[in-house]
Every structure is written in C-alpha cells, then in structure tokens.
N, C-alpha and C. Protein backbone atom coordinates (compact mmCIF):
# COMPACT_ATOMS: atom_id res chain seq x y z
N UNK A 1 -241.57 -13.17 9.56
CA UNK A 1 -241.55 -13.60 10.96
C UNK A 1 -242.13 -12.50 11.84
N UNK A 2 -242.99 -12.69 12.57
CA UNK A 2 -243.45 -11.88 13.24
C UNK A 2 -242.25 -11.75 14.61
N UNK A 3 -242.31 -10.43 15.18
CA UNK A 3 -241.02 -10.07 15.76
C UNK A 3 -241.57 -9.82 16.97
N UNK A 4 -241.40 -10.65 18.40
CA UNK A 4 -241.27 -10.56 19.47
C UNK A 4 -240.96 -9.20 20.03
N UNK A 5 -240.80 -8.87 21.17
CA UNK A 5 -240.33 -7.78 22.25
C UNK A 5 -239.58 -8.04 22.90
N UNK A 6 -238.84 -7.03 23.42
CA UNK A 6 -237.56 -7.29 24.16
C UNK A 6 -238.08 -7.44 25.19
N UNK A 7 -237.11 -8.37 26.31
CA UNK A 7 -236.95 -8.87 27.36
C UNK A 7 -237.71 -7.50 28.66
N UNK A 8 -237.44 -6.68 28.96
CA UNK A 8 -237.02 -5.17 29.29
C UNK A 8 -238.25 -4.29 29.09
N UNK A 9 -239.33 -5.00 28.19
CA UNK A 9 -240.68 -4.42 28.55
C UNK A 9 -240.97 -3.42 27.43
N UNK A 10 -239.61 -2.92 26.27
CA UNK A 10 -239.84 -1.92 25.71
C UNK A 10 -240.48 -2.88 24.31
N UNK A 11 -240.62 -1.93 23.20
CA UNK A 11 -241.04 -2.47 22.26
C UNK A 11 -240.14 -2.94 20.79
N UNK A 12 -239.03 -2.36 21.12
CA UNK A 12 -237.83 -3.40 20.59
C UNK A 12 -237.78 -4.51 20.21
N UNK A 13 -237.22 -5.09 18.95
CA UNK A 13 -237.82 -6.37 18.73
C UNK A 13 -236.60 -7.50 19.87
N UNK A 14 -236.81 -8.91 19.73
CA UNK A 14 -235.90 -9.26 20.75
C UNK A 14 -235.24 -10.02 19.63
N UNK A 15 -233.82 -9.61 20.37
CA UNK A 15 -232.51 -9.80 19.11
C UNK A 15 -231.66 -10.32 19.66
N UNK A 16 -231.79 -10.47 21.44
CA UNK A 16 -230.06 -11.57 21.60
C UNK A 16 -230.91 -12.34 22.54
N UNK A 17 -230.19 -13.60 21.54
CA UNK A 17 -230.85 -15.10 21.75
C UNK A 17 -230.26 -15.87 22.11
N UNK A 18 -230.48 -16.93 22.66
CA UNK A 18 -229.53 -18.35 23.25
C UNK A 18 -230.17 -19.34 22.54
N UNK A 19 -229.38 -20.30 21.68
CA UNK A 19 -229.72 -21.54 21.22
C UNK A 19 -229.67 -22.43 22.51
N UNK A 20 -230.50 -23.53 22.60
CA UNK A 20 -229.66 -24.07 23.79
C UNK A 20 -230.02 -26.11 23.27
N UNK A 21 -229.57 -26.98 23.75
CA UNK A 21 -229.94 -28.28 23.45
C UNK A 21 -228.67 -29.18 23.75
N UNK A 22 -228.61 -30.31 23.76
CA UNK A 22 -227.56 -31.28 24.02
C UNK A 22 -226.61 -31.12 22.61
N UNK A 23 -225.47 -31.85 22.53
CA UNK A 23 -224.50 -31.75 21.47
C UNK A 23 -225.47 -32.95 20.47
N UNK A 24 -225.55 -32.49 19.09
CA UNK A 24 -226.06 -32.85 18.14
C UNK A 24 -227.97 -32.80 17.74
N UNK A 25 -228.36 -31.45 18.43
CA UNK A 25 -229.53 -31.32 18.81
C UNK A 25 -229.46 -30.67 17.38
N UNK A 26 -229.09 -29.93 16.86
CA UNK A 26 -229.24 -29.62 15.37
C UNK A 26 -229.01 -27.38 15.90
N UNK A 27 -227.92 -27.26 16.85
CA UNK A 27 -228.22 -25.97 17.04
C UNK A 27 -227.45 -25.50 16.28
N UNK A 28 -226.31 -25.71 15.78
CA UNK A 28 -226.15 -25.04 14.78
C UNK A 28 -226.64 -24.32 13.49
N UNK A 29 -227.56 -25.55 12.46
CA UNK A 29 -228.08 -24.92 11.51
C UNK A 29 -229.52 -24.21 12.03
N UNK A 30 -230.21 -24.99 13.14
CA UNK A 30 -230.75 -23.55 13.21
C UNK A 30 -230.81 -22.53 13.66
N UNK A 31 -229.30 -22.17 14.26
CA UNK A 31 -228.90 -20.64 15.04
C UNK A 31 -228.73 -19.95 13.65
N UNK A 32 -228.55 -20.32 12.33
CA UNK A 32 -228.12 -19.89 11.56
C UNK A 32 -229.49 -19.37 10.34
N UNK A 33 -229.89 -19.84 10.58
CA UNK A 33 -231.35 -20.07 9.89
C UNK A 33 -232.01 -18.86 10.71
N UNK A 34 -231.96 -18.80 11.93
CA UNK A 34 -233.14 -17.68 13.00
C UNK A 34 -232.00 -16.40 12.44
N UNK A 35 -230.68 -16.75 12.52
CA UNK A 35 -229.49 -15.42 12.67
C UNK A 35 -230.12 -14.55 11.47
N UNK A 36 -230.21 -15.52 10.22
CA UNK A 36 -230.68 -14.98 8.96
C UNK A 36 -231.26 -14.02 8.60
N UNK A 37 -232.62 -14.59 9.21
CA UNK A 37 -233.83 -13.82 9.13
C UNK A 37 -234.21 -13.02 9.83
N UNK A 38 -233.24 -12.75 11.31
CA UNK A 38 -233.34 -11.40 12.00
C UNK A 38 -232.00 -10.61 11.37
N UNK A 39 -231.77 -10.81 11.08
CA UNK A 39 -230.16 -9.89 10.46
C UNK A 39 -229.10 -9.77 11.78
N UNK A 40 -229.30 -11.06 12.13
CA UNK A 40 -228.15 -10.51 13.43
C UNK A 40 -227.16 -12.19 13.50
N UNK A 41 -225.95 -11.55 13.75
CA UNK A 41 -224.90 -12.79 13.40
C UNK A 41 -225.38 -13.77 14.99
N UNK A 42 -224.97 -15.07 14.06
CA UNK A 42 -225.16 -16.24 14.77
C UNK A 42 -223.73 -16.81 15.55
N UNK A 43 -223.25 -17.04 16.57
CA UNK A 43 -222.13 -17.03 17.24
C UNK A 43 -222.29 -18.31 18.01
N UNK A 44 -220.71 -18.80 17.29
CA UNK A 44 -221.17 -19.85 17.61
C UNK A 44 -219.46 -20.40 18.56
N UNK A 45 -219.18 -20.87 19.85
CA UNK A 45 -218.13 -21.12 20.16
C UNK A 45 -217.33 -22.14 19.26
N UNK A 46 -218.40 -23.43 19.03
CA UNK A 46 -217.87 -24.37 18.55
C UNK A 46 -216.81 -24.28 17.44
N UNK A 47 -217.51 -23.27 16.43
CA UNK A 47 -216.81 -22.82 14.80
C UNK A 47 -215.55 -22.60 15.58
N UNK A 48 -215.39 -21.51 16.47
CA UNK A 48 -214.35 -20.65 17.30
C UNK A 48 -213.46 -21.56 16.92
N UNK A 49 -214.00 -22.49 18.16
CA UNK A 49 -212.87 -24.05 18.84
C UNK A 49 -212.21 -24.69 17.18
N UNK A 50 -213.39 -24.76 16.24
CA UNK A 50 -212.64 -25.45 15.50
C UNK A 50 -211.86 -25.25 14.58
N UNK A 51 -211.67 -23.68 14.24
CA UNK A 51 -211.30 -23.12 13.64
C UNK A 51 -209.72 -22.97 14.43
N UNK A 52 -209.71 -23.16 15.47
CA UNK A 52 -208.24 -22.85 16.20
C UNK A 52 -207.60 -24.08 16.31
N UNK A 53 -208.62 -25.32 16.06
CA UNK A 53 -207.80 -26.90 16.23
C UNK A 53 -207.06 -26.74 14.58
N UNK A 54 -208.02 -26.39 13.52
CA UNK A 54 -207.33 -26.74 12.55
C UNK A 54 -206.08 -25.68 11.82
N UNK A 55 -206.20 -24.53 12.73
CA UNK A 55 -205.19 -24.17 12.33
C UNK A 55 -203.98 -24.32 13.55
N UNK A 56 -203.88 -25.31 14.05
CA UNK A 56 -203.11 -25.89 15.38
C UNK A 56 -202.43 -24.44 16.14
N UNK A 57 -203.46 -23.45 16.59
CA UNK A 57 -203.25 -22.59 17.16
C UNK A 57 -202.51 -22.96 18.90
N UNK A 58 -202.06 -22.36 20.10
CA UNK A 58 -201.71 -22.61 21.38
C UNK A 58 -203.15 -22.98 21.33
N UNK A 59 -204.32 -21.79 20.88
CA UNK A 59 -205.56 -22.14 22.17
C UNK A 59 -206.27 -23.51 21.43
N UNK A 60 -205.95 -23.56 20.28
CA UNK A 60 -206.58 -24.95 19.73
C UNK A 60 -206.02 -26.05 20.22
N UNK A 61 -204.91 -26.23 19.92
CA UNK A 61 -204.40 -27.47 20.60
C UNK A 61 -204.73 -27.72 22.27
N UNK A 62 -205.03 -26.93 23.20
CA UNK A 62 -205.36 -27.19 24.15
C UNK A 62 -206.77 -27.04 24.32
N UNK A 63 -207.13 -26.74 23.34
CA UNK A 63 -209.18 -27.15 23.50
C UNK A 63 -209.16 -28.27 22.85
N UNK A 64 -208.86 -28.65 21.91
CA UNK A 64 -208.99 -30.24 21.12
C UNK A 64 -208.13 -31.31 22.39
N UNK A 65 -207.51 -30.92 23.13
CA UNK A 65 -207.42 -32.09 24.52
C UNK A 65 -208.44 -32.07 25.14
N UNK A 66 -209.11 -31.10 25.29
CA UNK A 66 -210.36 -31.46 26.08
C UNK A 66 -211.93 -31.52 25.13
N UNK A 67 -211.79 -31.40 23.77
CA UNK A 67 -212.75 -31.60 23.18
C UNK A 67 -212.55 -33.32 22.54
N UNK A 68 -211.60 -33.34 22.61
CA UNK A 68 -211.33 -35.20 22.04
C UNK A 68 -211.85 -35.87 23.33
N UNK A 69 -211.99 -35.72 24.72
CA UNK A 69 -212.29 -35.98 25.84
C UNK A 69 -213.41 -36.45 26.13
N UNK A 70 -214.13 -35.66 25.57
CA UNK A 70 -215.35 -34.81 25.71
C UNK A 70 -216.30 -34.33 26.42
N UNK A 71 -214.92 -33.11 27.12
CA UNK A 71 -215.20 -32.14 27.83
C UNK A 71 -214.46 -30.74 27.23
N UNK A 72 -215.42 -29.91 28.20
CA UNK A 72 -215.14 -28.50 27.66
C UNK A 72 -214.12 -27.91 27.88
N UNK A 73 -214.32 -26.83 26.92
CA UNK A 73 -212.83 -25.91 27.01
C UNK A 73 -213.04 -25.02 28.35
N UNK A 74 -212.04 -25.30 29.42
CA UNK A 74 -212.34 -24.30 30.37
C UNK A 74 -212.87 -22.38 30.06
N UNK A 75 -213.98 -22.53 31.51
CA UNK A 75 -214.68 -21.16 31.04
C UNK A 75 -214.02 -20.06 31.18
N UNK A 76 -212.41 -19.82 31.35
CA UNK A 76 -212.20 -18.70 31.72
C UNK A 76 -211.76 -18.09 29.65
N UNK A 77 -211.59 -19.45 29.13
CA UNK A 77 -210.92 -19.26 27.48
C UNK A 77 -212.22 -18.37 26.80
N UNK A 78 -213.21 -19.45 27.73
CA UNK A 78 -214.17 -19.33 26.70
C UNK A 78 -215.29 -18.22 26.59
N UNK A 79 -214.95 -17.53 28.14
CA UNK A 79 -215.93 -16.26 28.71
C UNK A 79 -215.10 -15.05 27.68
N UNK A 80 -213.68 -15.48 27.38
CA UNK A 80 -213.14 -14.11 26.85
C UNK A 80 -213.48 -13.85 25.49
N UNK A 81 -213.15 -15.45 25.12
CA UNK A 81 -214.07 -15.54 23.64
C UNK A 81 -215.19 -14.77 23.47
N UNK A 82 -215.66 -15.47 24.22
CA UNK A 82 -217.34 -15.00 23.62
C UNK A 82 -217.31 -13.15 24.31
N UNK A 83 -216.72 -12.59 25.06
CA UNK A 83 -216.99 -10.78 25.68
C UNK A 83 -216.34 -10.18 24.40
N UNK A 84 -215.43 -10.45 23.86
CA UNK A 84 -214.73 -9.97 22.57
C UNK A 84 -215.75 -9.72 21.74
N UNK A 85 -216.33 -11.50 21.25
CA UNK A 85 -217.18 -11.13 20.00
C UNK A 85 -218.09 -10.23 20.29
N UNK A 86 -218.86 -10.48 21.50
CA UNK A 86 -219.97 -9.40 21.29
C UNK A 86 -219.56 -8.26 22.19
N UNK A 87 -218.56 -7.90 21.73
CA UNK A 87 -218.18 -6.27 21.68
C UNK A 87 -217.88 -6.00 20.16
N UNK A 88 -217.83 -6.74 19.33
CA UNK A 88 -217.85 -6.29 17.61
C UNK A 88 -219.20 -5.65 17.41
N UNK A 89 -218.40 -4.90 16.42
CA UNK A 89 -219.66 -3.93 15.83
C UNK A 89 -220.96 -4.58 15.03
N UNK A 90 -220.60 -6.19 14.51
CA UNK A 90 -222.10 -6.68 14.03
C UNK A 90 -222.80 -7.03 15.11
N UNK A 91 -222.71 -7.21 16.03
CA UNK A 91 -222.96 -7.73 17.57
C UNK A 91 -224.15 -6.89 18.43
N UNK A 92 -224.03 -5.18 17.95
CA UNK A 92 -224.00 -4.05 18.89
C UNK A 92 -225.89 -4.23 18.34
N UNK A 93 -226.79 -4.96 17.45
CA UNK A 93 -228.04 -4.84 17.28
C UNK A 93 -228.48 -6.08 17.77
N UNK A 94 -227.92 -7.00 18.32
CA UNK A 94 -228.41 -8.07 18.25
C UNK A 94 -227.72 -9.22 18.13
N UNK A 95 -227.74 -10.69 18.63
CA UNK A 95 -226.87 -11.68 18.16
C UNK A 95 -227.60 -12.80 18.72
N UNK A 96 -227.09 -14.14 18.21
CA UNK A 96 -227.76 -15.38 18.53
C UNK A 96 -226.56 -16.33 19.00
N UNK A 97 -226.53 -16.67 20.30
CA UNK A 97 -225.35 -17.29 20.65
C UNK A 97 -225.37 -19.03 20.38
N UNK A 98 -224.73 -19.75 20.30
CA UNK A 98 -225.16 -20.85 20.26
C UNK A 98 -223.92 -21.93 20.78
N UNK A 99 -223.97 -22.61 22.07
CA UNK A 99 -222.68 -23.20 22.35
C UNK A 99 -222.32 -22.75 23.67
N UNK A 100 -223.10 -21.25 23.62
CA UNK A 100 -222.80 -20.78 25.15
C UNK A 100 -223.81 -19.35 25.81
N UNK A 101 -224.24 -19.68 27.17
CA UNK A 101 -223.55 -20.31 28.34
C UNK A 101 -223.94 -22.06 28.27
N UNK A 102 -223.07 -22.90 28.51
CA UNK A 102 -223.38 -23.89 28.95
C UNK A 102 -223.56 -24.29 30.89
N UNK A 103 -222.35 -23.67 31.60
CA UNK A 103 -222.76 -23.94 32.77
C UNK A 103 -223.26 -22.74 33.38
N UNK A 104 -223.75 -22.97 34.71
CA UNK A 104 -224.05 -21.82 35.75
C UNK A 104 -223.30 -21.13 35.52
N UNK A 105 -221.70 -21.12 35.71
CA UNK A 105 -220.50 -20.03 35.89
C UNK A 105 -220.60 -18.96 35.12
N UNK A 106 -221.20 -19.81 33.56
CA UNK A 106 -221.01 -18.83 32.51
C UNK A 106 -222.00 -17.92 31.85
N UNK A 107 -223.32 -18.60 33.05
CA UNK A 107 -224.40 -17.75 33.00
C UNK A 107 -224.27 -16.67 33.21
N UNK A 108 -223.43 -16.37 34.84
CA UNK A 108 -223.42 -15.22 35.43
C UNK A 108 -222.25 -14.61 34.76
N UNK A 109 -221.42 -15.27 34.04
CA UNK A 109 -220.33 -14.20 33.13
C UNK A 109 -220.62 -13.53 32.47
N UNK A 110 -222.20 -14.40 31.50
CA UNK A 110 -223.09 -14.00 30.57
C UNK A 110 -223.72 -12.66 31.18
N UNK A 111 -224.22 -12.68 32.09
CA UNK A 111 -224.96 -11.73 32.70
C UNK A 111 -224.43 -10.50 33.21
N UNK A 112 -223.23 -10.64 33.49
CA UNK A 112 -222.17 -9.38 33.59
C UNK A 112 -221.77 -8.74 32.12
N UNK A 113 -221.34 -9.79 31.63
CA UNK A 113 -221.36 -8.60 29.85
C UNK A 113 -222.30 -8.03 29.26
N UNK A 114 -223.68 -8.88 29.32
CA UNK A 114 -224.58 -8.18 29.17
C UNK A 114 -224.85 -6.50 29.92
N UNK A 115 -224.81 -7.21 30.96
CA UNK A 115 -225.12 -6.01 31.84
C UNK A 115 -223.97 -4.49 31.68
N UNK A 116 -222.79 -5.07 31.32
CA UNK A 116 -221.45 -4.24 31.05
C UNK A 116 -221.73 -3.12 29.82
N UNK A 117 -222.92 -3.95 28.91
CA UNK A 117 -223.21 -3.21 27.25
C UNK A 117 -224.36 -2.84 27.02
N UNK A 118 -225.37 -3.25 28.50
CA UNK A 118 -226.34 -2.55 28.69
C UNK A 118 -227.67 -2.91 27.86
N UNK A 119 -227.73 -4.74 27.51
CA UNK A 119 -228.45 -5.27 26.52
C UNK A 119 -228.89 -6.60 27.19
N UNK A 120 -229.43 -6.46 27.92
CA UNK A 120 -230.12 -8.00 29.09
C UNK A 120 -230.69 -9.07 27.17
N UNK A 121 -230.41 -10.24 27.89
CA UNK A 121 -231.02 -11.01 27.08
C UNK A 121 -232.35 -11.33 26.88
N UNK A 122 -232.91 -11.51 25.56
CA UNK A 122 -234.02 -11.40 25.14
C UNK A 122 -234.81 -12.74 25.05
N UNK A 123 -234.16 -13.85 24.82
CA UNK A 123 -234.98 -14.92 24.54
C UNK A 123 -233.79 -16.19 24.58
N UNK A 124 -234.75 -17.55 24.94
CA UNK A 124 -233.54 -18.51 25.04
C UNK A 124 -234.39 -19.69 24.78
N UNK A 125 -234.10 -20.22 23.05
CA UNK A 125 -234.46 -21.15 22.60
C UNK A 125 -233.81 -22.52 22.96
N UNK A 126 -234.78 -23.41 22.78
CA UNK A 126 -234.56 -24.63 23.79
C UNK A 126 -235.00 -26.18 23.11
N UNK A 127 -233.75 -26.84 22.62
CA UNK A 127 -234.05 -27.95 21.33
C UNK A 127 -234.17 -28.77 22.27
N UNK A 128 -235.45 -29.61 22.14
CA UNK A 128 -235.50 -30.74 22.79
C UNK A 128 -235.30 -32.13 21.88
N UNK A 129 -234.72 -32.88 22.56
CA UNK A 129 -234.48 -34.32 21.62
C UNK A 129 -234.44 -35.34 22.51
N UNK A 130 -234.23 -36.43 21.75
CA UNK A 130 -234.01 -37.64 22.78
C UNK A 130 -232.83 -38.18 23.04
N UNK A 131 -231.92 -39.16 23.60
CA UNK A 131 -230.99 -39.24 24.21
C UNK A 131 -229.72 -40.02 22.79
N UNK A 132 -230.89 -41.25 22.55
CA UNK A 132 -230.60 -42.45 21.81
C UNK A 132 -230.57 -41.28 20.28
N UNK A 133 -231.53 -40.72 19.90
CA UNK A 133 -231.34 -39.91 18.57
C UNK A 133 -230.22 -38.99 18.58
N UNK A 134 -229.84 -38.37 19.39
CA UNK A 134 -228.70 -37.29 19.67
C UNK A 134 -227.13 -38.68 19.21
N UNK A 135 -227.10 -39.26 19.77
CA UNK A 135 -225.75 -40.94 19.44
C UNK A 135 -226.09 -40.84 18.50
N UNK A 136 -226.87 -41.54 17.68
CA UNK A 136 -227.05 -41.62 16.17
C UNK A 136 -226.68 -40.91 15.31
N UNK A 137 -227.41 -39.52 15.27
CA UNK A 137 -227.02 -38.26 14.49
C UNK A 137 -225.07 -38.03 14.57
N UNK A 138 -225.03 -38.12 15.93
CA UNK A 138 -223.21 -37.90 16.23
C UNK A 138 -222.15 -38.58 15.56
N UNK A 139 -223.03 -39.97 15.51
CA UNK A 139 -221.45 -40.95 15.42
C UNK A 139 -222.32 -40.93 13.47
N UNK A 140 -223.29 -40.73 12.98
CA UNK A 140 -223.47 -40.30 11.08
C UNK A 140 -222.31 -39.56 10.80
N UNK A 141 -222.52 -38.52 11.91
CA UNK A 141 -221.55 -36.99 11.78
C UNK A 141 -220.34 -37.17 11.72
N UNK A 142 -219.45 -38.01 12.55
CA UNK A 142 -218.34 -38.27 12.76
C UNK A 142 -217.94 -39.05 11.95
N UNK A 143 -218.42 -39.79 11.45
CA UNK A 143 -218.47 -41.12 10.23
C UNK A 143 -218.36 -40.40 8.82
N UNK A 144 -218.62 -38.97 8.58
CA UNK A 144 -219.23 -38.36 7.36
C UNK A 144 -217.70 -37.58 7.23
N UNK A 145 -217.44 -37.14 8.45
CA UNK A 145 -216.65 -35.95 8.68
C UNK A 145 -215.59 -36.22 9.14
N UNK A 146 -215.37 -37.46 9.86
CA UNK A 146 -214.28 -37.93 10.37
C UNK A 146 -213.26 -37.28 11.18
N UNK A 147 -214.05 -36.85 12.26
CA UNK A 147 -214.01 -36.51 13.51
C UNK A 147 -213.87 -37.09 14.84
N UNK A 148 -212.52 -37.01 14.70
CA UNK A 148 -212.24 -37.82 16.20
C UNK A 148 -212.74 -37.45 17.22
N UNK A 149 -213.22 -36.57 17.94
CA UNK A 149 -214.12 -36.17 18.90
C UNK A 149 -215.65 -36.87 18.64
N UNK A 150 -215.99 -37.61 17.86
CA UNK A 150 -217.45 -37.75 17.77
C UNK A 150 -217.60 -39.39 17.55
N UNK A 151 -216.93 -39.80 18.39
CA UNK A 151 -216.79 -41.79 19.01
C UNK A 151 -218.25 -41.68 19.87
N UNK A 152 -218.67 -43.18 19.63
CA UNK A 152 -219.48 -43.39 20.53
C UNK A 152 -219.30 -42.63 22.31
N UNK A 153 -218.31 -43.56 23.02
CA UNK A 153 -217.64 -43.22 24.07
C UNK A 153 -217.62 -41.45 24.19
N UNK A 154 -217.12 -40.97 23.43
CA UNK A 154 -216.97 -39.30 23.91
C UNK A 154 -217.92 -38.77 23.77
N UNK A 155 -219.21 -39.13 22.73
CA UNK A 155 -220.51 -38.53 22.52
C UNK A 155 -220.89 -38.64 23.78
N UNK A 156 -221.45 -39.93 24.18
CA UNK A 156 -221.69 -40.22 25.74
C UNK A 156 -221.27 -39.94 26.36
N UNK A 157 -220.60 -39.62 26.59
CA UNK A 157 -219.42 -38.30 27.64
C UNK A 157 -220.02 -37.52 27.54
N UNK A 158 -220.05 -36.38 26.43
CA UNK A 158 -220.72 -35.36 26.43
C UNK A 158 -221.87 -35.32 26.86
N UNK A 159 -222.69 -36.20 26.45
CA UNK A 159 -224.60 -36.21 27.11
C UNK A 159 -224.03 -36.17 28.58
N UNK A 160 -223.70 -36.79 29.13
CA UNK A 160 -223.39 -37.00 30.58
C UNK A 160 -222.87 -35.19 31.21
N UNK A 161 -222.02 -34.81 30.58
CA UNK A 161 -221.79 -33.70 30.92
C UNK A 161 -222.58 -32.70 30.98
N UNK A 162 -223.24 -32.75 29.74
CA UNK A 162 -224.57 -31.51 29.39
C UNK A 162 -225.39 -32.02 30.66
N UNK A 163 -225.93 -33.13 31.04
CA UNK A 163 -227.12 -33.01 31.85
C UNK A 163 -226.45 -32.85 33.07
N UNK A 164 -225.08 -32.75 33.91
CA UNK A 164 -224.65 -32.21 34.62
C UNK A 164 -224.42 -31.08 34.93
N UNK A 165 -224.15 -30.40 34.05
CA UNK A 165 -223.54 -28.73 33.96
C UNK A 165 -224.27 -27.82 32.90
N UNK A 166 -224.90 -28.72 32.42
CA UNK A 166 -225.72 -27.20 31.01
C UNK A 166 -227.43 -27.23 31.49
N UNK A 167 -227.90 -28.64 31.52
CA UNK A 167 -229.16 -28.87 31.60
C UNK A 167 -229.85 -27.95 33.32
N UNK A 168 -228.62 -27.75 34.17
CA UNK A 168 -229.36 -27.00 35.41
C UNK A 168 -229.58 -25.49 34.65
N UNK A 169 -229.27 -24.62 33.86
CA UNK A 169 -228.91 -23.00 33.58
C UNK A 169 -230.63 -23.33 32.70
N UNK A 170 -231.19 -24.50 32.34
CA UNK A 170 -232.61 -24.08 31.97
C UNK A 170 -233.23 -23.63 33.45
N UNK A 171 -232.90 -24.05 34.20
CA UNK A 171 -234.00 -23.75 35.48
C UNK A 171 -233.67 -22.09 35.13
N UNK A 172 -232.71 -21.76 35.38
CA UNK A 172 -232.05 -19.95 35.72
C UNK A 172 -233.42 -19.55 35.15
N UNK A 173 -232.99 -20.03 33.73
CA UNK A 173 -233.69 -18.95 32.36
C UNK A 173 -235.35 -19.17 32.77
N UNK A 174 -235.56 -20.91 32.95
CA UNK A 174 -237.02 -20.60 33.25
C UNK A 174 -237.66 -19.64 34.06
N UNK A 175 -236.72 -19.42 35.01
CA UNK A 175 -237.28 -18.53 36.50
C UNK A 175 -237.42 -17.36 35.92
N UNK A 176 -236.54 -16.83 35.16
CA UNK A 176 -236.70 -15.52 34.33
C UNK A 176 -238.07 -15.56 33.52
N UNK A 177 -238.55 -16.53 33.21
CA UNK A 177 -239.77 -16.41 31.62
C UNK A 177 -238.85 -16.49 30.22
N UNK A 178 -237.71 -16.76 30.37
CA UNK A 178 -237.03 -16.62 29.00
C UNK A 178 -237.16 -17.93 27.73
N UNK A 179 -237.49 -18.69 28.37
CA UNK A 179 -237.33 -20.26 27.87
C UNK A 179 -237.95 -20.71 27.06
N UNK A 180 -238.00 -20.92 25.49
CA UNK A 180 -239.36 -21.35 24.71
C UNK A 180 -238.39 -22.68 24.29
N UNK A 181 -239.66 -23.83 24.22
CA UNK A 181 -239.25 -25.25 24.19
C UNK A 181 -239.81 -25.80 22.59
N UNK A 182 -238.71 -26.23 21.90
CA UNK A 182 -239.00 -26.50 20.65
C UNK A 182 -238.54 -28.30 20.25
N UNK A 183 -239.38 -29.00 19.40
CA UNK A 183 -239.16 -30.31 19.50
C UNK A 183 -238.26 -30.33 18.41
N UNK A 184 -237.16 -30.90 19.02
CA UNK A 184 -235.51 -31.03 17.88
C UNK A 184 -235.34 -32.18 17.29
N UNK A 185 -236.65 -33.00 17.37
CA UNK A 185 -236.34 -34.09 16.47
C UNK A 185 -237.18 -34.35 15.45
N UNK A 186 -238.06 -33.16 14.91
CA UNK A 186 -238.65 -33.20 13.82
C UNK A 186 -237.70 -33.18 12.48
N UNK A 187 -237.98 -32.31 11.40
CA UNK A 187 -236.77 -32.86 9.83
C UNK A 187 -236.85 -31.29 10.32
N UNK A 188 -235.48 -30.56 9.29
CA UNK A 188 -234.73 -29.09 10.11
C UNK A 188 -235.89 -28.17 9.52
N UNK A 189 -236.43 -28.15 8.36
CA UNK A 189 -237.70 -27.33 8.22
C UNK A 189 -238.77 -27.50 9.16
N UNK A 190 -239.03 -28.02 9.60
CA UNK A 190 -240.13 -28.08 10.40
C UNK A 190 -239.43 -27.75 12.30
N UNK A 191 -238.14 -27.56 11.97
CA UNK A 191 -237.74 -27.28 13.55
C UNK A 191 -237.77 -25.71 13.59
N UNK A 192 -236.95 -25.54 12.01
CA UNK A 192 -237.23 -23.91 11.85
C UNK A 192 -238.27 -23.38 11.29
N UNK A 193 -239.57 -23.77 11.41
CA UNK A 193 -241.11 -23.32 11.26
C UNK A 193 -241.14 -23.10 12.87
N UNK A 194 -240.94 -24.24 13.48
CA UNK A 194 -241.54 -23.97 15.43
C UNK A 194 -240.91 -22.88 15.69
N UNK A 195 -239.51 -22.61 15.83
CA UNK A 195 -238.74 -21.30 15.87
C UNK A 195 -238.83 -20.40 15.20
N UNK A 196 -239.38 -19.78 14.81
CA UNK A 196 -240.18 -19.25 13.86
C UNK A 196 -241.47 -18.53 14.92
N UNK A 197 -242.28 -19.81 15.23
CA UNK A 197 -243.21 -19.52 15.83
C UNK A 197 -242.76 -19.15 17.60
N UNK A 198 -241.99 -20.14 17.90
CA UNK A 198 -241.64 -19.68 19.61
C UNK A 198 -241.59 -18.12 19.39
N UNK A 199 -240.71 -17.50 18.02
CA UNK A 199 -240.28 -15.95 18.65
C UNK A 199 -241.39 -15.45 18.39
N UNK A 200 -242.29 -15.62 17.68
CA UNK A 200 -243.48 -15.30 17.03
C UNK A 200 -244.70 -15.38 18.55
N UNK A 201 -244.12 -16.03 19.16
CA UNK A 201 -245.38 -16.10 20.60
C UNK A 201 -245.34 -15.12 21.78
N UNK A 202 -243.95 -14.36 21.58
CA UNK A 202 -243.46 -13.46 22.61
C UNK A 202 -245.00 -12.58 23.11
C-alpha cells in the first residue's frame, strides 16, 4: 500500500482514520482490513456496545434500550469510551475508528482528544451506498444472526437518524480536505482495493 501523509504537512505516514457510512455500509470489515495492513488497531464502538449487551453489563443494558430503538447510545457514554481507548498504548501510532464521531457533538469531542494527545486526524474514509441495499444487507444480517436490533422498522430508524445527525459531520471533514469517497456497494474485495487506493491518493 502506498502510504499517504499526515494531515499536518509532515511526512509521517497518515495513521488515524475515520471509517464513516450508514449502518450496514460494510465498515466494519473494512476498518479491519485497512487496520491490518497499516498495523494500527481498528476501533470500533459497536464491538464495545456489544460486548457489554452480552455480557448484561449496567452500561449494556442501557445501550441495548437504545440500540433495540434504533438510536444511539448517548454521547457523553460514548465520548468516554472512545478518550480511554485511544489513550492505550496500541493507539499511541495510529488507529482507525469506526462507529465514531457520528454527530457534530462528537466531532468536536473528537477534536479535543485529539488535540489533548497532540495527533490531529489524518484521513476520513467515506462508504457510499444506497438506501434500499443498506435494508437488505441488515435485515440478511439480522436473519443470519438473530438480532433483535436489525427489524426492518429499526433499520429504518437508523437510516433516518444517520442522515440527520451523522451525514451533516461529512460537510466538517469536507471543509477540512479530509474526505475520500469510496463506492460501498461493490463485493468487499473490490471496496478494499478502492481503499487501498483513496489512502494511496493522499
């Protein structure tokens, strides 16, 4: 993979990334796939969330009320979440977030930790898909996995939400230059060839 530059003008390669796309855009496997091949962990809230529903933690049980909803876990849970992880020591070269920031609020939370560890963000990948394919893929998923959060009804919830509260924080990033736009409805090799190439265009 040819290795981009940091945000910041130096010649550093660029190592903290934002997945970004609607729920079932495919950001998971490929935050995990880019995490790989830069050697820097892929972070992901969602795992977080679900990892605390199934072990019926306080903070799980009160994110699975609002993830069965399908709405988010308020940002004050979720800003602490995520300042923790990337204060871990695999964190301190680099990381690929994926899940968050979703709204404005948590942009600028984003932008204070950053700024707190002295590592501005480098790049913010951007899955594009279509509305009707994103339902499909969800309710396979939920059908496979059997996941009560992933009903017709709450999927659609969620789209509704993302283009309310996640889909404005592309403008932020665009205004910055940070934003590379990748088509998320190709097959996952060929999404992680374009990504590949977006960091490859820096």
């Amino acid at each position: 993979m040819t290795t981009p530059t940091a945000s910041n003008g130096s010649t550093a390669p660029a190592r903290r990334l934002l997945i970004v796309g609607p729920p079932g855009a495919g950001k998971g496997t490929q935050a995990v796939r880019v995490a790989e091949e830069l050697s820097i962990p892929a972070i992901s809230t969602g795992d977080i969330f679900r990892a605390n529903v199934s072990g019926q933690t306080e903070l799980g049980v009160l994110a699975k009320s609002y993830m069965d909803k399908g709405e988010y876990v308020p940002d004050s849970v979720t800003n602490d979440m995520v300042r923790s992880r990337l204060a871990e020591a695999d964190a301190q070269d680099g990381f690929l977030l994926d899940g968050y920031p979703r709204t404005l609020d948590q942009v600028e939370a984003l932008d204070g930790m950053l700024a707190e560890l002295g590592t501005p963000l480098d790049l913010v990948l951007l899955l594009v898909v279509e509305q009707e394919e994103v339902v499909q893929r969800l309710v396979a998923r939920g059908a496979e996995q059997g996941r009560s959060d992933d009903t017709e009804e709450t999927i659609r919830r969620r789209l509704e939400v993302y283009a309310e509260q996640t889909a404005p924080l592309i403008d932020v990033y665009d205004q910055r230059g940070l934003v590379r736009r990748v088509d998320g409805m190709a097959s996952i090799d060929e999404v992680t060839a374009a990504l590949r190439e977006a960091l490859g265009a820096r």
